[in-house]
C-alpha atoms as a PDB file:
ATOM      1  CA  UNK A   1      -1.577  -3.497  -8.729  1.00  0.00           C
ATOM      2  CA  UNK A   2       0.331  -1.668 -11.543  1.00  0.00           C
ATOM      3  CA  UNK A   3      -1.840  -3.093 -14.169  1.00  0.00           C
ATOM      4  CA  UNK A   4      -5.423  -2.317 -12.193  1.00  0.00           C
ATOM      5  CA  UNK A   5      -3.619   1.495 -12.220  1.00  0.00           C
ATOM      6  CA  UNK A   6      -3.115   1.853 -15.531  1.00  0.00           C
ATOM      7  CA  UNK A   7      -6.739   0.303 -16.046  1.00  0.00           C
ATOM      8  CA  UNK A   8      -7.958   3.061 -13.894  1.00  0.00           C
ATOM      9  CA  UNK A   9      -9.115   0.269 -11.185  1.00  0.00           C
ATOM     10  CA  UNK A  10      -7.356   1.934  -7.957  1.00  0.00           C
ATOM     11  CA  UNK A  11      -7.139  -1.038  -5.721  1.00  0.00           C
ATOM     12  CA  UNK A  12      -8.287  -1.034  -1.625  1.00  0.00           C
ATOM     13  CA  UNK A  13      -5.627  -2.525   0.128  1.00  0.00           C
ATOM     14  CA  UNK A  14      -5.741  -3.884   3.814  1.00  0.00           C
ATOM     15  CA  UNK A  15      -2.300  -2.953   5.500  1.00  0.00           C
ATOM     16  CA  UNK A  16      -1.772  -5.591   8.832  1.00  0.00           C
ATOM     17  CA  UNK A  17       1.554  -6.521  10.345  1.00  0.00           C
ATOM     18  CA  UNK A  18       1.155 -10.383  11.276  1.00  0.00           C
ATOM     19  CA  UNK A  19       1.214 -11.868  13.641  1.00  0.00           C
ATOM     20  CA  UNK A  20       1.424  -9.292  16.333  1.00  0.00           C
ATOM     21  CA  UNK A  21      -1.365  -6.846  14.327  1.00  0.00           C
ATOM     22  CA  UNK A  22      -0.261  -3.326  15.365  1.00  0.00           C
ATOM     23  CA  UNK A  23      -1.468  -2.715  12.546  1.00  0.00           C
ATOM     24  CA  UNK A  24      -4.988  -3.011  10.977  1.00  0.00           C
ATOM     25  CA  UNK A  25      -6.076  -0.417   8.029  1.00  0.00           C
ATOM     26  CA  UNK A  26      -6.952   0.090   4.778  1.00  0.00           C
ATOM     27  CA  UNK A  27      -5.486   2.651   2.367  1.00  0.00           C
ATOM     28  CA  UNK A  28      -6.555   3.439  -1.536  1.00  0.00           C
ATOM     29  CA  UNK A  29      -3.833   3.180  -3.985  1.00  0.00           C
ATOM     30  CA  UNK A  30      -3.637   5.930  -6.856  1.00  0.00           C
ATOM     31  CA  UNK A  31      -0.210   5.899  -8.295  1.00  0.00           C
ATOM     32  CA  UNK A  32       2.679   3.765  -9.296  1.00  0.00           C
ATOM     33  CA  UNK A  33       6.247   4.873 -10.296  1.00  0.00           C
ATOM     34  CA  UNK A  34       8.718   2.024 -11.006  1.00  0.00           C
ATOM     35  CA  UNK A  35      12.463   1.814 -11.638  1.00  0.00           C
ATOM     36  CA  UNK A  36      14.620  -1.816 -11.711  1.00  0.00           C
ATOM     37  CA  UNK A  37      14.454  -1.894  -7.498  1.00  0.00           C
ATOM     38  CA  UNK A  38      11.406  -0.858  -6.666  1.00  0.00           C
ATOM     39  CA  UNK A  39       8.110   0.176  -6.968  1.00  0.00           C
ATOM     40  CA  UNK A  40       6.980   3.407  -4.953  1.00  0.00           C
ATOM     41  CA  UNK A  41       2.944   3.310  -4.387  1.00  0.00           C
ATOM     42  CA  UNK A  42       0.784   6.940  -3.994  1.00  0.00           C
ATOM     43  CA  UNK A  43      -2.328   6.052  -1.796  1.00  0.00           C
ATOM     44  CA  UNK A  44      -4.675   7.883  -0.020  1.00  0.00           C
ATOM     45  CA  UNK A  45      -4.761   7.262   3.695  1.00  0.00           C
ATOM     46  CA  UNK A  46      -7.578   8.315   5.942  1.00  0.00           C
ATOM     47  CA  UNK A  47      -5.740   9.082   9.285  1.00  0.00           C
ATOM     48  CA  UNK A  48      -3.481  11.239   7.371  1.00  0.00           C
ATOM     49  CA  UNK A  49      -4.960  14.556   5.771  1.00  0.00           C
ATOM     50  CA  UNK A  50      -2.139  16.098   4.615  1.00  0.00           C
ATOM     51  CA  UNK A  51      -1.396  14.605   1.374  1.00  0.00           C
ATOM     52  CA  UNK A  52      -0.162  11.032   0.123  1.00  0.00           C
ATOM     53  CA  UNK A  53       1.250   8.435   1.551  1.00  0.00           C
ATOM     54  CA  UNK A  54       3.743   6.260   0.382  1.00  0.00           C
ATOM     55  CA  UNK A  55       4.300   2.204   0.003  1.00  0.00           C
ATOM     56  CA  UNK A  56       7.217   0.740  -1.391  1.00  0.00           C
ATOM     57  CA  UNK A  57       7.617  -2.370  -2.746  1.00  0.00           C
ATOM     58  CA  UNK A  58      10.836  -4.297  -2.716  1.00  0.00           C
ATOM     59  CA  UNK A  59      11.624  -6.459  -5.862  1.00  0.00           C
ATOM     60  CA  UNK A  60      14.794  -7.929  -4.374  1.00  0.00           C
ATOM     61  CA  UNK A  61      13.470  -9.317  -1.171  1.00  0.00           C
ATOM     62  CA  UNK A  62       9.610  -8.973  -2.508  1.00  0.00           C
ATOM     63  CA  UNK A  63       8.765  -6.887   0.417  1.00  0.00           C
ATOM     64  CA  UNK A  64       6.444  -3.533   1.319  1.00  0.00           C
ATOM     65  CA  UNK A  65       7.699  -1.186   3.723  1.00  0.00           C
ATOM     66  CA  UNK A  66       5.591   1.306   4.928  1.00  0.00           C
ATOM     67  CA  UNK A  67       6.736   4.306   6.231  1.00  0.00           C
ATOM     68  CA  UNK A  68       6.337   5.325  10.210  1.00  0.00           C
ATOM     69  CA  UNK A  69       3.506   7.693  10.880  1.00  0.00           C
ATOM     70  CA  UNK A  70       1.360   8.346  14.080  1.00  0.00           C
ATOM     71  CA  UNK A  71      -0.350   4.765  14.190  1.00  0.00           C
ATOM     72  CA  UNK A  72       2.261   2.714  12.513  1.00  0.00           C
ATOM     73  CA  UNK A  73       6.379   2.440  13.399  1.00  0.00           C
ATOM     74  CA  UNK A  74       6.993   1.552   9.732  1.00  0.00           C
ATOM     75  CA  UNK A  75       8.411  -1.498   8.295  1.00  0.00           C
ATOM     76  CA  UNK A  76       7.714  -4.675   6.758  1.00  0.00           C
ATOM     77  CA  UNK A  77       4.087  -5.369   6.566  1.00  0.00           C
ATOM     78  CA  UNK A  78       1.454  -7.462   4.796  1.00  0.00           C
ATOM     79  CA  UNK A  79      -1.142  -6.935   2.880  1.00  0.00           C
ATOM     80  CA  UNK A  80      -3.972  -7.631   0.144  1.00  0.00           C
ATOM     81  CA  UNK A  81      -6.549  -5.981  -1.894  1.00  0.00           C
ATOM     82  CA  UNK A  82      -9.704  -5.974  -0.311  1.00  0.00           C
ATOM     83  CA  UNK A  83     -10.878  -4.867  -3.478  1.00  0.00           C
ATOM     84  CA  UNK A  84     -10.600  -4.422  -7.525  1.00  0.00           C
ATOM     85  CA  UNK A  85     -14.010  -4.042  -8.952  1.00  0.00           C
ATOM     86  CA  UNK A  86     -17.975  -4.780  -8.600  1.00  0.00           C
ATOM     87  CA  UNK A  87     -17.373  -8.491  -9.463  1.00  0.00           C
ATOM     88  CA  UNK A  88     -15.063  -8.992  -6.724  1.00  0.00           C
END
């Protein structure tokens, strides 16, 4: 996803916490800051109006986490990009 950023390709990703699926939505990723730990996604989120949200992904335990809001606890979750350009 950090590459398609720096392309200016801001991916569409589907957020869904399987198998139970309390969650099921789709966010646009903007931003990208990295360190050795982790790497802290900016995305826009629909249901929430007041600025950014935030996804973090874990290189230790190759994990996101998404942070609790009014339609999600936070967490662990999966997800994938629904999509990266006109060809896909």
């Amino acid at each position: 996803m950090t590459e398609a950023l720096q392309e200016n390709r801001p991916p569409i990703l589907h957020l869904s916490k399987l198998p139970d699926l309390v969650l099921n939505h789709c966010i646009v990723v903007f931003a990208a800051e990295e360190d050795k730990e982790e790497i802290r996604f900016q995305a826009y989120d629909p249901n929430e109006t007041k600025g950014p949200v935030l996804l973090t992904y874990n290189r230790t335990n190759r994990t996101f986490y998404f942070p609790q809001n009014k339609y999600f606890r936070g967490g662990k979750l999966n997800l994938y990009v629904v999509y990266r350009s006109w060809l896909y």
